[in-house]
N, C-alpha and C. Protein backbone atom coordinates (compact mmCIF):
# COMPACT_ATOMS: atom_id res chain seq x y z
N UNK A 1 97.69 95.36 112.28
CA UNK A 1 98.70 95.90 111.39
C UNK A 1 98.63 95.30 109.99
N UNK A 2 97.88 94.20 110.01
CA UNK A 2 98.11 93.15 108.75
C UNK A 2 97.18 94.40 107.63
N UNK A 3 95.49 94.81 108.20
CA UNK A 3 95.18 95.02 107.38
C UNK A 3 95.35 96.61 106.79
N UNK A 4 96.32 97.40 107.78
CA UNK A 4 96.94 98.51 107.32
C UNK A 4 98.13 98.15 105.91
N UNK A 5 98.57 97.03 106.32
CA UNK A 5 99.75 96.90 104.83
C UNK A 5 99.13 96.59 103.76
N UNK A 6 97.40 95.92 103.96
CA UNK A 6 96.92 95.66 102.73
C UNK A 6 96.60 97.19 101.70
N UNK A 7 95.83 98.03 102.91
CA UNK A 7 94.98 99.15 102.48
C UNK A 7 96.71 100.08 101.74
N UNK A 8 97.47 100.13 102.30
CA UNK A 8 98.88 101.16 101.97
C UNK A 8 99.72 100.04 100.19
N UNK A 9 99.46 98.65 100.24
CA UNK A 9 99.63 98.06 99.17
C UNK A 9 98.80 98.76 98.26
N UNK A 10 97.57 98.75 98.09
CA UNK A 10 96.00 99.12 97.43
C UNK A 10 96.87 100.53 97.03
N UNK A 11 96.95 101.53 98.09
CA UNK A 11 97.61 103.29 98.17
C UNK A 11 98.71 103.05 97.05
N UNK A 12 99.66 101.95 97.35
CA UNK A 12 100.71 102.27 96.60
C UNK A 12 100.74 102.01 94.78
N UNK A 13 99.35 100.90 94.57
CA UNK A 13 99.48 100.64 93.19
C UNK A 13 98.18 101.26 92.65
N UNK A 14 97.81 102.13 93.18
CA UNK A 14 97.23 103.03 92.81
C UNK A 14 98.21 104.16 92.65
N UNK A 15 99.26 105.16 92.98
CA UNK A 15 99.90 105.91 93.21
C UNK A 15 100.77 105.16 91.92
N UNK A 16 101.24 104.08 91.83
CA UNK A 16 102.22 103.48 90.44
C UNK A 16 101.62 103.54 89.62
N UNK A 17 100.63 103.55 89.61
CA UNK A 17 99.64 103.26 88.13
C UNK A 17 99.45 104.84 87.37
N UNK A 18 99.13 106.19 88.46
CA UNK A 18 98.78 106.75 87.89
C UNK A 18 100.03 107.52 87.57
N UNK A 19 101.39 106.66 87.18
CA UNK A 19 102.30 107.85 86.46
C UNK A 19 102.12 107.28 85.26
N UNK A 20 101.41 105.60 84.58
CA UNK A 20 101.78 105.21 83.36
C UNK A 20 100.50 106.08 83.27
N UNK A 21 100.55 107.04 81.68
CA UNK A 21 99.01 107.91 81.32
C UNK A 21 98.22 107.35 80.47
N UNK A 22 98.85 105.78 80.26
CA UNK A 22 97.89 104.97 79.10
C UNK A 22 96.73 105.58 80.00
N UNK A 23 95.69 105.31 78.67
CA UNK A 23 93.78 105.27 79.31
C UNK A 23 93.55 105.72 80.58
N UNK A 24 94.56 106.47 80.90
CA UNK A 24 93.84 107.46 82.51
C UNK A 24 93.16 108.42 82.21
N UNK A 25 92.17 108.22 81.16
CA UNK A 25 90.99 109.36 81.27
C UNK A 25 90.17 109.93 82.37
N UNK A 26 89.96 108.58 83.16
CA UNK A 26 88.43 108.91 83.80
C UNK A 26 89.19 108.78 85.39
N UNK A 27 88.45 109.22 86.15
CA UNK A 27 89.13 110.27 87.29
C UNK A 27 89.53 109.32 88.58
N UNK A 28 90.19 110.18 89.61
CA UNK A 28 91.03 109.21 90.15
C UNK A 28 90.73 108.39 91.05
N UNK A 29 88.81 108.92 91.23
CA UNK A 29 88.19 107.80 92.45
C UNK A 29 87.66 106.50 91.75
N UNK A 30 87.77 106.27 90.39
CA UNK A 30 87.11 105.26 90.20
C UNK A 30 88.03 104.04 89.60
N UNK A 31 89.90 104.59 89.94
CA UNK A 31 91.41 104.00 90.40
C UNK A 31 91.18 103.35 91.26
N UNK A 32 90.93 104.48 92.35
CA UNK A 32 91.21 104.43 93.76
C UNK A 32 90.34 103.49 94.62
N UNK A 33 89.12 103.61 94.56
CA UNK A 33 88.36 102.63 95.20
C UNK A 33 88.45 100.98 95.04
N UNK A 34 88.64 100.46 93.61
CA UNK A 34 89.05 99.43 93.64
C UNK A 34 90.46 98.77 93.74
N UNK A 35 91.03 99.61 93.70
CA UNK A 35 92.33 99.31 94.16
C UNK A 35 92.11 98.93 95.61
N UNK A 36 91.33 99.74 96.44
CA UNK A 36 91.82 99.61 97.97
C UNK A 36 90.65 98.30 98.30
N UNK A 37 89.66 98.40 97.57
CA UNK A 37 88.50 97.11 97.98
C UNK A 37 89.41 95.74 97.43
N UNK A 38 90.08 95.77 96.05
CA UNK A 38 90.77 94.67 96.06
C UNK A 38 92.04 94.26 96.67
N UNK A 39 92.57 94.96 97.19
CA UNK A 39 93.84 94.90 98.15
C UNK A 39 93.07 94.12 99.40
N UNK A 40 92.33 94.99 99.58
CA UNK A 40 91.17 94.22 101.37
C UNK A 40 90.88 92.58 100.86
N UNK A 41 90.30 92.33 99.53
CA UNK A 41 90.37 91.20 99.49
C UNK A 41 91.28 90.26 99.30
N UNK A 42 92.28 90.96 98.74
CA UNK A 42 93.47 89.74 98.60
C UNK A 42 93.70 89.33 100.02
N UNK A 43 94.39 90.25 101.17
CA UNK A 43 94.64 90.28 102.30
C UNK A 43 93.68 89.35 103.05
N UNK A 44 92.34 89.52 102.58
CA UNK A 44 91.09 88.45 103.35
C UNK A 44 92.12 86.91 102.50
N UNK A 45 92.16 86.36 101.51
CA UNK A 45 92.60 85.85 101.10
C UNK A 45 93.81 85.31 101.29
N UNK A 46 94.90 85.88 101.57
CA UNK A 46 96.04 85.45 102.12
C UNK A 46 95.71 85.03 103.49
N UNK A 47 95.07 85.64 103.96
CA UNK A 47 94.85 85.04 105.60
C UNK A 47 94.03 84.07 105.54
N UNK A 48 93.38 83.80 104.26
CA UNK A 48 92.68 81.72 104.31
C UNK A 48 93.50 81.50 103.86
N UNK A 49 94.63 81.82 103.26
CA UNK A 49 95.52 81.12 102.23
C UNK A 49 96.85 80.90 103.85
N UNK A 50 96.82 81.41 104.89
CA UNK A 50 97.58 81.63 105.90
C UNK A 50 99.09 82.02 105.43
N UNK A 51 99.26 83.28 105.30
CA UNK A 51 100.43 84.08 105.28
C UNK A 51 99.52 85.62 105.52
N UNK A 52 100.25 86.12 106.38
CA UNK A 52 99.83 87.00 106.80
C UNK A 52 98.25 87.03 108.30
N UNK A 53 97.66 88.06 108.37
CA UNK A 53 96.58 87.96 108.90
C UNK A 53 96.20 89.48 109.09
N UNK A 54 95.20 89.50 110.23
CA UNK A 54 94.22 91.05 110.75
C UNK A 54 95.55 91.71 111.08
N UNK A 55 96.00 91.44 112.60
CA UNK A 55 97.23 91.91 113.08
C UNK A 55 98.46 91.30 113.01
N UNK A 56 98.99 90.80 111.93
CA UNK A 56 100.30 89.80 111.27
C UNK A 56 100.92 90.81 109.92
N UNK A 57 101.42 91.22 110.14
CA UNK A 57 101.97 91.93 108.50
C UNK A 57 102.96 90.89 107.81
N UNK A 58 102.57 90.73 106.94
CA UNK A 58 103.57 89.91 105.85
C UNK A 58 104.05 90.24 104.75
N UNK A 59 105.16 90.18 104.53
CA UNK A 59 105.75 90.70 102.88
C UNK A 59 104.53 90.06 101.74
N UNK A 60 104.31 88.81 101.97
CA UNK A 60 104.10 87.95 101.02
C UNK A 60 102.20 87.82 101.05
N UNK A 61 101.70 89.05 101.97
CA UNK A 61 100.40 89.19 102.13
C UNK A 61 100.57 90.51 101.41
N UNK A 62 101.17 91.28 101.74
CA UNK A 62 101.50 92.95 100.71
C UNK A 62 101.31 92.37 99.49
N UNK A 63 102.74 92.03 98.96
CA UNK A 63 103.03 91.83 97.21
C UNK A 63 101.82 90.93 97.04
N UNK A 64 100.68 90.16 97.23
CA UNK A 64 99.60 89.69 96.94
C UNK A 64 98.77 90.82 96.84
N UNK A 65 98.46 91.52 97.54
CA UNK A 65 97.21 92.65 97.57
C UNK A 65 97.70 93.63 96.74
N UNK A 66 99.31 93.74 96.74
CA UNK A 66 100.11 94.60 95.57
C UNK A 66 99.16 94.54 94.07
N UNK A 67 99.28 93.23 93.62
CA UNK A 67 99.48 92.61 92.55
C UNK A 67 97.92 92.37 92.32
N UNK A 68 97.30 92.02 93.33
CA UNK A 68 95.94 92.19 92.83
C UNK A 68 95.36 93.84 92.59
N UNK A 69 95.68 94.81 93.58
CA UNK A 69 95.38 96.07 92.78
C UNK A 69 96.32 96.60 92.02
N UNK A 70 96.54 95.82 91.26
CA UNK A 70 97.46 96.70 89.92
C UNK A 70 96.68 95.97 88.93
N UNK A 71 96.04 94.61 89.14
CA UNK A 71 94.95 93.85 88.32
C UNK A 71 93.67 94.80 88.15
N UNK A 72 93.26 95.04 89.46
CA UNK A 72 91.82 95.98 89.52
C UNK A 72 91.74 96.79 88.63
N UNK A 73 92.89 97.75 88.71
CA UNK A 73 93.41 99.28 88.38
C UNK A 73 93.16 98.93 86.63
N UNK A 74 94.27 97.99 85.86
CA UNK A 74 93.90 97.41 84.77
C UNK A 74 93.17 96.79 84.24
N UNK A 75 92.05 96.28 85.09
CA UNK A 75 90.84 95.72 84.22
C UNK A 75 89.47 97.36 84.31
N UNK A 76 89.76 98.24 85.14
CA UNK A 76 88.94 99.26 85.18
C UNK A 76 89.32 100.43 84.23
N UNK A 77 90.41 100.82 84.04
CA UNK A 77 90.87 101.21 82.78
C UNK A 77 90.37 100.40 81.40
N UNK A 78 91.01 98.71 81.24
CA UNK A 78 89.98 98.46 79.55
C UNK A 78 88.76 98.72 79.79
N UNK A 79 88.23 98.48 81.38
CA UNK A 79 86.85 98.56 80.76
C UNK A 79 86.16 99.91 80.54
N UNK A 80 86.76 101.03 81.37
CA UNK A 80 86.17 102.11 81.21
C UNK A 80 86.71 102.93 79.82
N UNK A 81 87.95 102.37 79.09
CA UNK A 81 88.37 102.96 77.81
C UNK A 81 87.19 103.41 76.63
């Protein structure tokens, strides 16, 4: 279950991101993919960091994988601007 809340964190700040229309030129798989690969890693991450795990859902493993794909999302936007 742990790493379903990461991948639906990844879903959700991808889904927030694309109502701000700054620099959303370029299309919505190249949002989307790193959002959900960096969500997987935060989540790998919180579970060495121990909060959360594979089958552990944690608030505090979400808002990490949250917050890292809303990072992804914004460094792929400057860079693709």
């Amino acid at each position: 279950m742990g790493i379903v809340l990461w991948v639906v964190s990844g879903c959700a700040a991808f889904l927030l991101a694309r109502i701000v229309p700054l620099a959303r030129r370029q299309g919505w798989a190249w949002e989307l993919l790193p959002a959900i690969v960096t969500a997987l890693l935060a989540g790998l991450i919180a579970t060495a960091l121990d909060f959360g795990g594979w089958g552990e859902p944690d608030w505090r493993a979400g808002v990490f994988a949250l917050f890292a794909a809303f990072a992804a999302i914004g460094v792929t936007r400057a860079v693709r601007r």
